[in-house]
Each structure stands twice: as C-alpha cells, then as structure tokens.
C-alpha atoms as a PDB file:
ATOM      1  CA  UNK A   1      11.265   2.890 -13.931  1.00  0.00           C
ATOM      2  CA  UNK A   2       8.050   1.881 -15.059  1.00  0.00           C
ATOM      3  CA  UNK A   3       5.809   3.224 -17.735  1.00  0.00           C
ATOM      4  CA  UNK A   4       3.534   5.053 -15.252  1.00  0.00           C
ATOM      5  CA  UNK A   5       6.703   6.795 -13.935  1.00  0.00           C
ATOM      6  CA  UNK A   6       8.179   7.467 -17.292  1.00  0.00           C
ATOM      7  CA  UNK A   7       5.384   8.983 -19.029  1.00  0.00           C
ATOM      8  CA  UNK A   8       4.677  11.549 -15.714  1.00  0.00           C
ATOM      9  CA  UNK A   9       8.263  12.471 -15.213  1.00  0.00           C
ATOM     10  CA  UNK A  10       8.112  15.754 -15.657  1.00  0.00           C
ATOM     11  CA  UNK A  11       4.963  16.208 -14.490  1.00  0.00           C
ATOM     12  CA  UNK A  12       6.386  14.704 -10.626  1.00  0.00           C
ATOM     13  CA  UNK A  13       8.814  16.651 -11.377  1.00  0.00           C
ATOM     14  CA  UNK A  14       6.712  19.973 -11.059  1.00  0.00           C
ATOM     15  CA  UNK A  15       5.231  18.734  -8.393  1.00  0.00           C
ATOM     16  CA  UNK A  16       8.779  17.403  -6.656  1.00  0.00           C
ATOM     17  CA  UNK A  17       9.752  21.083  -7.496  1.00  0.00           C
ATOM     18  CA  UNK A  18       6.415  22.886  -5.503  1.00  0.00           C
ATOM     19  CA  UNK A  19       6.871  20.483  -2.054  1.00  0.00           C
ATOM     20  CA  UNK A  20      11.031  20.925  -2.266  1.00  0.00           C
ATOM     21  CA  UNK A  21      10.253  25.000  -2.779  1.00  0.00           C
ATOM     22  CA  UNK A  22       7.849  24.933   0.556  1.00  0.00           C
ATOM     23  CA  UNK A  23       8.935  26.495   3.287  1.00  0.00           C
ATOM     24  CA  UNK A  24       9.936  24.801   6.180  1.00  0.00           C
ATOM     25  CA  UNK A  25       6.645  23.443   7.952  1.00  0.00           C
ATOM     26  CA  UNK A  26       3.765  21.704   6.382  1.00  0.00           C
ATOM     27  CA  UNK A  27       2.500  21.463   3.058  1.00  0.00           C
ATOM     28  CA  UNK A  28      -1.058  20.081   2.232  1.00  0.00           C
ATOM     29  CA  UNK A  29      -2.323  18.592  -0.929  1.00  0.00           C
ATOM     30  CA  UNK A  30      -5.438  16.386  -2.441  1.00  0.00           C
ATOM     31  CA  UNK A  31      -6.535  14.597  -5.100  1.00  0.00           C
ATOM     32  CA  UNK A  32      -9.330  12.125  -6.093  1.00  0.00           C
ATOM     33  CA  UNK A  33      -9.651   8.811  -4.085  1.00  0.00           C
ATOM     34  CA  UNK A  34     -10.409   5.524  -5.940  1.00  0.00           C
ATOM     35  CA  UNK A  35     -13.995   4.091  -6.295  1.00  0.00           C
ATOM     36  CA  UNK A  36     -15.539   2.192  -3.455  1.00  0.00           C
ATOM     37  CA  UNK A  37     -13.962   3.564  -0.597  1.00  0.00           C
ATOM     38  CA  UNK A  38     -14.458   6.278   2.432  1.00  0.00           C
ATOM     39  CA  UNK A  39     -12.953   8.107   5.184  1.00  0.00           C
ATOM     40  CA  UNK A  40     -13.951   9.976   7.942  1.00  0.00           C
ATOM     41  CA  UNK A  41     -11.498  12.685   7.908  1.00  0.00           C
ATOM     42  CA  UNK A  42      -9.343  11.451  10.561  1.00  0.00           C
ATOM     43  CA  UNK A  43      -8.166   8.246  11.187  1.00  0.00           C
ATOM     44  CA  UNK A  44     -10.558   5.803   9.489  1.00  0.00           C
ATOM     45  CA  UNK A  45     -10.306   4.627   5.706  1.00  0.00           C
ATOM     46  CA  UNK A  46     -12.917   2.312   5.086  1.00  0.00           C
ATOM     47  CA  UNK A  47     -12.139   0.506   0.854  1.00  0.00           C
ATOM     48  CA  UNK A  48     -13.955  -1.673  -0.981  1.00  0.00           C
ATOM     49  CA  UNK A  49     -17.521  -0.803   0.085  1.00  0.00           C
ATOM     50  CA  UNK A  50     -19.989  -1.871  -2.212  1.00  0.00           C
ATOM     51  CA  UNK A  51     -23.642  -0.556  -1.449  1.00  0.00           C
ATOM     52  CA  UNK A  52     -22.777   0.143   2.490  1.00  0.00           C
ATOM     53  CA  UNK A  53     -20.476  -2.674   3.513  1.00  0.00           C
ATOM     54  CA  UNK A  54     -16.804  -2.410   3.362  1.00  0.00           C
ATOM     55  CA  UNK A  55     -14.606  -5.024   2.995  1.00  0.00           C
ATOM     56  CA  UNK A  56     -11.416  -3.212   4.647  1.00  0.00           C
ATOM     57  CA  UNK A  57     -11.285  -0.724   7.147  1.00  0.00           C
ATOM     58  CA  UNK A  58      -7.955   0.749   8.215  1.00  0.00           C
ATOM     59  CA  UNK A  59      -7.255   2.656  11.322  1.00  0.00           C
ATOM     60  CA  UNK A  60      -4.222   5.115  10.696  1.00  0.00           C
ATOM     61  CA  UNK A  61      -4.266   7.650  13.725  1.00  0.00           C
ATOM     62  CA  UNK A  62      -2.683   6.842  16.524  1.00  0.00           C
ATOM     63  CA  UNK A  63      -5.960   7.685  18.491  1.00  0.00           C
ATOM     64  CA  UNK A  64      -8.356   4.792  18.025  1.00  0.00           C
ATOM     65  CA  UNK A  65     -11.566   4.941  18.362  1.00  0.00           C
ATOM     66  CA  UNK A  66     -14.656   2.279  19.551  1.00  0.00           C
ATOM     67  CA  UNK A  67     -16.300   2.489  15.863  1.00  0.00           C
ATOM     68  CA  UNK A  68     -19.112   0.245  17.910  1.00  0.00           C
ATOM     69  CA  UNK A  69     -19.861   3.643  19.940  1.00  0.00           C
ATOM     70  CA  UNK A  70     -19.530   6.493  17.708  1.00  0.00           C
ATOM     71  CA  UNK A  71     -21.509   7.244  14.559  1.00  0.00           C
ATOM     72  CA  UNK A  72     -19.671   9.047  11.639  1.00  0.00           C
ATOM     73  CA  UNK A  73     -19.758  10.098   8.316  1.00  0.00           C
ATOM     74  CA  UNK A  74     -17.736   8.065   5.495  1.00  0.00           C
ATOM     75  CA  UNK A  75     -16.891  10.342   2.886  1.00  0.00           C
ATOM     76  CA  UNK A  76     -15.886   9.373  -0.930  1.00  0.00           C
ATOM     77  CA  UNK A  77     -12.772  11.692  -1.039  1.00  0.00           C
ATOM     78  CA  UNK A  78     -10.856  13.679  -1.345  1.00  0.00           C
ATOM     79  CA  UNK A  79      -7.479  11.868  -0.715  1.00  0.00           C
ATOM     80  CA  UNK A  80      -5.830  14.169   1.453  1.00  0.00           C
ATOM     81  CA  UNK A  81      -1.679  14.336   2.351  1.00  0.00           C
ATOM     82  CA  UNK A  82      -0.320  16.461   4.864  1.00  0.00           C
ATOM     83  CA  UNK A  83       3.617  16.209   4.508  1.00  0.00           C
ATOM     84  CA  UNK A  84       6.449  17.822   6.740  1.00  0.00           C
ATOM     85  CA  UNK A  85       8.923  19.624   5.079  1.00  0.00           C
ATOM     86  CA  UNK A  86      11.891  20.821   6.372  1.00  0.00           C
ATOM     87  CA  UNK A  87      15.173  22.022   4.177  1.00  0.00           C
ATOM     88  CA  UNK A  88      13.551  20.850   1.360  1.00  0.00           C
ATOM     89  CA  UNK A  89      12.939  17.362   1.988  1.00  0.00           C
ATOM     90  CA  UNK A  90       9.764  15.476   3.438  1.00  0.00           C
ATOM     91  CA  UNK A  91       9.823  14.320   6.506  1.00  0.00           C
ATOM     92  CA  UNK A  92       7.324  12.743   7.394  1.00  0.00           C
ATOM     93  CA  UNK A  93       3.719  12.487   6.152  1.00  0.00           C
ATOM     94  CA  UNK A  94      -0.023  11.677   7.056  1.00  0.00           C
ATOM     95  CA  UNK A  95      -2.936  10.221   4.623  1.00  0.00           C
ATOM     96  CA  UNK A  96      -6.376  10.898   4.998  1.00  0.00           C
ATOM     97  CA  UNK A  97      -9.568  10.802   2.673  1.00  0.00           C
ATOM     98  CA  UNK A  98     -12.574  12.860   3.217  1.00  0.00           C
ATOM     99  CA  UNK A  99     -12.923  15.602   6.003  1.00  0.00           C
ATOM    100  CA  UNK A 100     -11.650  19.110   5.542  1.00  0.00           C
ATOM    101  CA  UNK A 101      -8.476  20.938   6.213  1.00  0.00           C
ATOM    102  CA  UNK A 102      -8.073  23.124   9.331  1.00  0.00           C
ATOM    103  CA  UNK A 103      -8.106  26.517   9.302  1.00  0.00           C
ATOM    104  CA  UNK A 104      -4.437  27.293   9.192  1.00  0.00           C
ATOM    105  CA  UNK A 105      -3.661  29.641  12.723  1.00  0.00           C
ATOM    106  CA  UNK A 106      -0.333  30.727  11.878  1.00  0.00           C
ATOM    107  CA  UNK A 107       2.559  30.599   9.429  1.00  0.00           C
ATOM    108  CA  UNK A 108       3.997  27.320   8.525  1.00  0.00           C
ATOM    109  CA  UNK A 109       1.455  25.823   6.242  1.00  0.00           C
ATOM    110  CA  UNK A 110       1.627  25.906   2.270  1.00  0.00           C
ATOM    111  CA  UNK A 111      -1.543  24.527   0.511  1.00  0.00           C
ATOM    112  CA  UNK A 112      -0.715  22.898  -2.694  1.00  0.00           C
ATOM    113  CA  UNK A 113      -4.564  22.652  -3.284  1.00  0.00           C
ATOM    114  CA  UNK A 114      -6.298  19.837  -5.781  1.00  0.00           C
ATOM    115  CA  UNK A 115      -3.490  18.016  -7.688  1.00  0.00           C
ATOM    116  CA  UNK A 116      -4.027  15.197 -10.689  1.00  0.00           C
ATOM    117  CA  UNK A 117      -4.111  11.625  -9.324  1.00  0.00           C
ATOM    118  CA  UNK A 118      -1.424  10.744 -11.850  1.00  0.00           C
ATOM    119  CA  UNK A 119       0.351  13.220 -10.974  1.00  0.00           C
ATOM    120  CA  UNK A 120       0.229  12.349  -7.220  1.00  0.00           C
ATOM    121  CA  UNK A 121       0.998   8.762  -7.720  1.00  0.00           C
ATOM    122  CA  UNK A 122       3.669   9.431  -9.760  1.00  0.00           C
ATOM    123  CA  UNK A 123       5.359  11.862  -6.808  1.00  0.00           C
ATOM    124  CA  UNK A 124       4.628   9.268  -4.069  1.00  0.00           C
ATOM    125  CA  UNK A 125       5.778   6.260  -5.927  1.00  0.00           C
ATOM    126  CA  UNK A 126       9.163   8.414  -6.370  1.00  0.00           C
ATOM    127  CA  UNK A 127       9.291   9.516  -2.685  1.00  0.00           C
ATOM    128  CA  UNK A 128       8.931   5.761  -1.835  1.00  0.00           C
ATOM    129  CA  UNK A 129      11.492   4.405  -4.199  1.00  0.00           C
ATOM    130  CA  UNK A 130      14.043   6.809  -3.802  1.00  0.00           C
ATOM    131  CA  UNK A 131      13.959   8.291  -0.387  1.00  0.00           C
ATOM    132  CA  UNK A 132      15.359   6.431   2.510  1.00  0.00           C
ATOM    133  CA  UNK A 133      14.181   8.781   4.801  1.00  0.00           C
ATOM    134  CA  UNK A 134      11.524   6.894   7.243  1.00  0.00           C
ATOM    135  CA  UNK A 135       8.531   9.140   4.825  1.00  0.00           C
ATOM    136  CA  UNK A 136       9.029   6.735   2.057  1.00  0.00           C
ATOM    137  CA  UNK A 137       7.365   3.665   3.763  1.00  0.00           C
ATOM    138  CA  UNK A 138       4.364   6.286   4.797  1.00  0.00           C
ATOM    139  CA  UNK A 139       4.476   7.402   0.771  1.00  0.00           C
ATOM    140  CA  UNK A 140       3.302   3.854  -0.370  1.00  0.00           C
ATOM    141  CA  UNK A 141      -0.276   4.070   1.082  1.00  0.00           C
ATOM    142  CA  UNK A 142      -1.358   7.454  -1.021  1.00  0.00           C
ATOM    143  CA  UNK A 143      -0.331   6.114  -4.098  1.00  0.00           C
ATOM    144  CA  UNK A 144      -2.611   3.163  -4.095  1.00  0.00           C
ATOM    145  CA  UNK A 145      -5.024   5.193  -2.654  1.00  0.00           C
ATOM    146  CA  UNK A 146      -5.216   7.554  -6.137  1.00  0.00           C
ATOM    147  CA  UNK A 147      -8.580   7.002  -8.300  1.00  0.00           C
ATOM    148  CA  UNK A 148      -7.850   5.539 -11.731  1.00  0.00           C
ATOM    149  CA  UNK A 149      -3.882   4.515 -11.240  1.00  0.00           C
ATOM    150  CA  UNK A 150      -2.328   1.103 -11.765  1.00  0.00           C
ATOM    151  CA  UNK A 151       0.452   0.889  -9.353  1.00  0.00           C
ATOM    152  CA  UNK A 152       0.901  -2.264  -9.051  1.00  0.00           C
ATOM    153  CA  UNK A 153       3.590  -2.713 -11.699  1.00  0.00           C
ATOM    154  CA  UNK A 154       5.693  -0.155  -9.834  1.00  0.00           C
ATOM    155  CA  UNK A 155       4.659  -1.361  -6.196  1.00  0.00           C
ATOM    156  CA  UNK A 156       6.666  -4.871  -7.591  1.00  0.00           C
ATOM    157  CA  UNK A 157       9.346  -3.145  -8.677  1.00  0.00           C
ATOM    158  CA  UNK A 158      10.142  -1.017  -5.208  1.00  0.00           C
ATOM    159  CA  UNK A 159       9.889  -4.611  -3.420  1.00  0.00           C
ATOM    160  CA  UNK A 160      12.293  -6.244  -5.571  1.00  0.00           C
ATOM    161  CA  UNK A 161      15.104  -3.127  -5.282  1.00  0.00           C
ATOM    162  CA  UNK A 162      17.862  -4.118  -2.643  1.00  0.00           C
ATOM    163  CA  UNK A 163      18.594   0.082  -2.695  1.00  0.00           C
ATOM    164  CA  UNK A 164      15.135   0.410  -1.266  1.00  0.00           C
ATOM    165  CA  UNK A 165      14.593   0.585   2.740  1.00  0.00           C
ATOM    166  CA  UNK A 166      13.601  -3.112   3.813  1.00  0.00           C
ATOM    167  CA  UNK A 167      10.373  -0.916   5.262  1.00  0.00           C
ATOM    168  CA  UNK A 168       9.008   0.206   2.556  1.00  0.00           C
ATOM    169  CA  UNK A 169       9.636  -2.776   0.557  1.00  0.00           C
ATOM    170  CA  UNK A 170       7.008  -4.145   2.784  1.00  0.00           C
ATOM    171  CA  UNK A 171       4.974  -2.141   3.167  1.00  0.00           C
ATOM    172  CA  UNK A 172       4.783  -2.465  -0.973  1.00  0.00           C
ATOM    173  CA  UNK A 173       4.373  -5.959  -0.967  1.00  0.00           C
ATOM    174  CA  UNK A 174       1.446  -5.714   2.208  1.00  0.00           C
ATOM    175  CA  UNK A 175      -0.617  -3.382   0.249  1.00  0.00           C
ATOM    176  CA  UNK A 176       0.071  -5.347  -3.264  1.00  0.00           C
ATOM    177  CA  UNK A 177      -1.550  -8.142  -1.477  1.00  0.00           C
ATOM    178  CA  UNK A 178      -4.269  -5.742  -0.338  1.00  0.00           C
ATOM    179  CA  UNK A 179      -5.366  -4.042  -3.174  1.00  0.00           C
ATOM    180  CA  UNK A 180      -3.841  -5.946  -6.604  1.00  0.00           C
ATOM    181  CA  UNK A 181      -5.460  -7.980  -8.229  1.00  0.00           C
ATOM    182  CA  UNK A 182      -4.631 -11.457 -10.558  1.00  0.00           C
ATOM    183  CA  UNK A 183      -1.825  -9.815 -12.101  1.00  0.00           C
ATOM    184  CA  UNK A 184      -0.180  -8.756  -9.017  1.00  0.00           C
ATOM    185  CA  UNK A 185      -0.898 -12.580  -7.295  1.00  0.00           C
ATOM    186  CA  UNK A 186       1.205 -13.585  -9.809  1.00  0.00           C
ATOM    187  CA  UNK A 187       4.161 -11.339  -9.540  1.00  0.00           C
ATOM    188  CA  UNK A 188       3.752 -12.146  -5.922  1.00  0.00           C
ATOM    189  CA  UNK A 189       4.216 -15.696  -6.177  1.00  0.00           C
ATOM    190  CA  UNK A 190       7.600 -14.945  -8.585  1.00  0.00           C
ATOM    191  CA  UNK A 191       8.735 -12.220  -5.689  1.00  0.00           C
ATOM    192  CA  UNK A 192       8.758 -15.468  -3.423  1.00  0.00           C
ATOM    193  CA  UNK A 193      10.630 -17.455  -5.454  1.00  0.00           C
ATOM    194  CA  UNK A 194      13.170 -15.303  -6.405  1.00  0.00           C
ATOM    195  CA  UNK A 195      16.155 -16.042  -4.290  1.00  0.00           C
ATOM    196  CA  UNK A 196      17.654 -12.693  -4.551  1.00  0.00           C
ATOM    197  CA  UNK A 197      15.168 -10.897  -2.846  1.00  0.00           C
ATOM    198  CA  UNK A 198      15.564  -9.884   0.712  1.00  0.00           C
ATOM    199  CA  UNK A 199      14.486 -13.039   2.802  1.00  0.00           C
ATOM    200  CA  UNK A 200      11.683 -10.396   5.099  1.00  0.00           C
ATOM    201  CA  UNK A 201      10.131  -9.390   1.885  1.00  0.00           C
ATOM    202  CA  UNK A 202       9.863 -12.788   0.624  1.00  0.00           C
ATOM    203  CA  UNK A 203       7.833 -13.469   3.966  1.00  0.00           C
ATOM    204  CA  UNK A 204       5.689 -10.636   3.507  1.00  0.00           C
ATOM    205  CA  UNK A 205       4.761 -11.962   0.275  1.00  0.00           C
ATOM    206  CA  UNK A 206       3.570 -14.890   1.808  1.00  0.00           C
ATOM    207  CA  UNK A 207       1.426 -13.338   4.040  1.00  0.00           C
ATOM    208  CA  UNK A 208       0.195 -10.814   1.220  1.00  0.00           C
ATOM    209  CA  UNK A 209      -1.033 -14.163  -1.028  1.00  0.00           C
ATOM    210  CA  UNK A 210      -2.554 -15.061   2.205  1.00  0.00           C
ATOM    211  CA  UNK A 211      -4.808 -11.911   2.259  1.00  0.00           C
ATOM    212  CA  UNK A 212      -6.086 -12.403  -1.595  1.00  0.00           C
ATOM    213  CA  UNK A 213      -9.193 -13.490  -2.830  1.00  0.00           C
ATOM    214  CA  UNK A 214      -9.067 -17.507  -2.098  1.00  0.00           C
ATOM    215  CA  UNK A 215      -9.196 -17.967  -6.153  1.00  0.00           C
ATOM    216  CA  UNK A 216      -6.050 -16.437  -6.327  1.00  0.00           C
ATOM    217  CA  UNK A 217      -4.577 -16.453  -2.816  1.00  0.00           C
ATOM    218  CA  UNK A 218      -5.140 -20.326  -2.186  1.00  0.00           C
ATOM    219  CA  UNK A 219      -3.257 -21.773  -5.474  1.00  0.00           C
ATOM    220  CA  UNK A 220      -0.629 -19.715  -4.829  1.00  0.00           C
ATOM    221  CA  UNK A 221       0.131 -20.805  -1.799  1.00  0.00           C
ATOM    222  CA  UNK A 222      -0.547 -24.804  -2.381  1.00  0.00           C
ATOM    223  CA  UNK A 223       2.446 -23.987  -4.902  1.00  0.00           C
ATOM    224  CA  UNK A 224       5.001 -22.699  -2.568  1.00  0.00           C
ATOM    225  CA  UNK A 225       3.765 -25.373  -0.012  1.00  0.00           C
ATOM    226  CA  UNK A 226       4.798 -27.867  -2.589  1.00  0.00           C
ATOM    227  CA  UNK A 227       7.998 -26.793  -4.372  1.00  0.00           C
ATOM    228  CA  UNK A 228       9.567 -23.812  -3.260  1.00  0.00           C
ATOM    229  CA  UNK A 229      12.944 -24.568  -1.949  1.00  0.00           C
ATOM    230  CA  UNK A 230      13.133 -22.800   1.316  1.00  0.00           C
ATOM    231  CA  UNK A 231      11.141 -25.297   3.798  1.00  0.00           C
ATOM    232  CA  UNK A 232      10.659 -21.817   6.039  1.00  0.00           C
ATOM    233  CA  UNK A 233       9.095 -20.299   3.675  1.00  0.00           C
ATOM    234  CA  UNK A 234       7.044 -23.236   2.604  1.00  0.00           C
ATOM    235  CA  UNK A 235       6.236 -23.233   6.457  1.00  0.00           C
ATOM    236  CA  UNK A 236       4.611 -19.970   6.598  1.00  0.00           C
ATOM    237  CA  UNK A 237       2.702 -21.000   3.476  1.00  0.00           C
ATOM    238  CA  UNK A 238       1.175 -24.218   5.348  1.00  0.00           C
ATOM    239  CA  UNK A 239       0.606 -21.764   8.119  1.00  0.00           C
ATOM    240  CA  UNK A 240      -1.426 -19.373   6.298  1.00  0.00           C
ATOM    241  CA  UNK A 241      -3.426 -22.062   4.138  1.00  0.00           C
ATOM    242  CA  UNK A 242      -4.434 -23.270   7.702  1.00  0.00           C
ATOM    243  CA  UNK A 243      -6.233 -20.095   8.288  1.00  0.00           C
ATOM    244  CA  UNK A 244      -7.920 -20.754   5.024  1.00  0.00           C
ATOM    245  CA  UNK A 245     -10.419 -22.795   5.890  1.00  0.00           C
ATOM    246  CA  UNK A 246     -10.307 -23.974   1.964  1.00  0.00           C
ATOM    247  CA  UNK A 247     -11.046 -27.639   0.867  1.00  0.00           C
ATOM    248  CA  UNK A 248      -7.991 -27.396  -1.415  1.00  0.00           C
ATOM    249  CA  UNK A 249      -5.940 -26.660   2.079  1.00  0.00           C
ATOM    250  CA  UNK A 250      -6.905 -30.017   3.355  1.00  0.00           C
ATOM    251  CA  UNK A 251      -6.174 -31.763   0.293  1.00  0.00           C
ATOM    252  CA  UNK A 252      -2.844 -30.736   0.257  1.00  0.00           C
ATOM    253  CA  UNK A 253      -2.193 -31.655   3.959  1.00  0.00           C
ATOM    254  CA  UNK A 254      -3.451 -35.032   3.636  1.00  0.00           C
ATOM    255  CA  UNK A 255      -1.228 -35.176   0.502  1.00  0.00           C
ATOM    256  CA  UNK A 256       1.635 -34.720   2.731  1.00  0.00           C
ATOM    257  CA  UNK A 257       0.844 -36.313   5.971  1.00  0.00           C
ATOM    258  CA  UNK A 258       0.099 -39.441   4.001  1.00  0.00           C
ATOM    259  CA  UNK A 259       2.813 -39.126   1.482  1.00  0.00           C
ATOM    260  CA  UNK A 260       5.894 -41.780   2.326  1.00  0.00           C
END
C-alpha cells in the first residue's frame, strides 16, 4: 500500500463505512474534478482542454451521441459517482462530471453529498485493488479523475498484483498511459519488462507508451523494439511506433531491415 493509501486509511475507511451502511439501492457522491477538463452531465468527459480545445474526449454511456449535431454545455465539475449497493457491497458503478443529480422519485437512493478528493481516491483506489467484483475495473476511472491526487504510484502497483482481476489491471495500466506523466512512462516501460507480470498487462503497457506524449512514448518504445526479450512483445512495439509517424521510428526500422 502506497503512501497515498496509508496516510488516508482511516479516512476511506469512514467513507468504506457510509457506502457499506447504505441501504440496498443507490448511493450518490461528488467531489472536485481535476483542472482542464469537462463533462456534460451524461456521457461525455472531455480532459485536457486548454483555452477551448480538448485533447481527450471520452464517451462512457452506452447511448452515444453525434457530438457533430448537438450543442452542449462542458462543465468543470463536479466529479460525480453513482454506485449500486446491495448487502453491503458495490456493485456496480457510473462516473460522471458536471450535470446535476435527479430528483430522487422514490426510496432507494442515499446521497453521500460533497466528499474530499483524497478521500475519494483513496476509497476507489481500494475498491479497485481489493474487490474482484466486476465494480473494481469501473472504480479506476474516478480516481484519476480526482483534482489534486497523484495516483499514479498506486495505479502501478494494482497492475503489477497477480491477486488483482486481469480487468482492472488494465484498465490501470490504459489510463496510466492516459493521464501519467514522465514518471509513470517509466514505470511503464519496467511493467513491460518484468517477466512476472501477467503477459495481457504487459501488452497493454505497450499500447499505453503508445498513447504518451512522443518525448516520452517514442523512446520507450525504440527500447523494447530493441532489447526486450519477448519478440511478441517487441512486435507490438514496432507496430505501434509505425503509427508514430516519428523520424526516430524510421531510424530504427532501417536499423533493422539493414542490419545483417
């Protein structure tokens, strides 16, 4: 368990303690989204925006929309979770930033209200790590989601533990590749070296150095091309330094088309 997990123990804890003491149904709760990112509410989560654009937009209802047709509004926050509980233990859950809660029409809906970020990571990085129910790959996305959190550390760990759901480990390693930064690129390149680690994670690795910033994505890569042992996995690397389009690439495949 990582620092970040240690020092809010008993703070998830409390919060562990409100969600397992809900009655059966749903339980909402919010907390403050990171800078530089949107959502309409619904199903759209728009993240690094920087004065209008967004780099990444993420669809995450199962009812698309044409975003080429319809006009909305892309609101800063709140980071909003709507879990299903049911003796006690989550079921499932649902992510959304911005928007407003329904009017609750019946019973069956506890309101946890505006909860710490720290605090929230801290729960959902738990939820992910030790629940093998299919909520904990879904519990991954709030916690990077949480203004002012480094998760990172602690997404590495849940993608290196065997005792966590092959899932969720990659969904851990996707979004490390998403949203880490130089740090993270670096663990990322030792998670696909490491021999031990399940071989799907190790692949989703390589795809999440694929998906960083060329400066850190691109190196990374060249390197696994070059020396890791596993020629699939050095494979996949080739593949996605294709897609680069990066001079570097093309060095390193005339380096070995020509080598004899």
């Amino acid at each position: 368990m990582t620092a970040l997990l240690l020092a809010l123990a008993l703070m998830q804890q409390t919060l562990e303690r409100r969600i397992a003491a809900a009655p059966d149904g749903t339980v909402h709760l919010s907390f403050a989204a990171r800078p530089n990112m949107c959502g309409d509410g619904r199903g759209s989560i728009s993240m690094d925006c920087e004065d209008g654009p967004c780099g990444s937009r993420w669809t995450i209802s199962e009812h698309r929309r044409d975003r080429d047709d319809v006009e909305y509004d892309c609101e800063a926050g709140p980071v909003r979770v709507s879990l299903r509980v049911a003796g006690g233990h989550v079921t499932s859950l649902h992510t959304y930033v911005g928007g407003r809660w329904r009017a609750a029409t019946g019973a069956g809906v506890t309101d946890l209200g505006t909860v710490g970020v720290r605090e929230a990571a801290a729960y959902f990085l738990a939820l992910a790590s030790k629940d093998s129910s299919a909520a904990a790959e879904h519990a991954v996305f709030p916690a990077i989601l949480a203004d002012s959190v480094t998760v990172w550390p602690d997404l590495l760990g849940i993608a290196r533990d065997a005792r966590v759901s092959r899932r969720t480990r990659r969904q851990a390693v996707f979004w490390l590749g998403q949203a880490a930064g130089e740090a993270a690129t670096r663990g990322l390149a030792d998670l696909v070296g490491d021999r031990a680690a399940d071989r799907d994670v190790r692949e989703q690795a390589v795809f999440a150095l694929s998906q960083r910033p060329r400066d850190e994505g691109v190196p990374a890569l060249i390197r696994i091309a070059r020396d890791n042992p596993d020629p699939d996995l050095r494979k996949k690397a080739i593949f996605w330094l294709g897609q680069s389009d990066d001079p570097r690439a093309l060095a390193l495949f005339e380096e070995l088309l020509t080598k004899p």
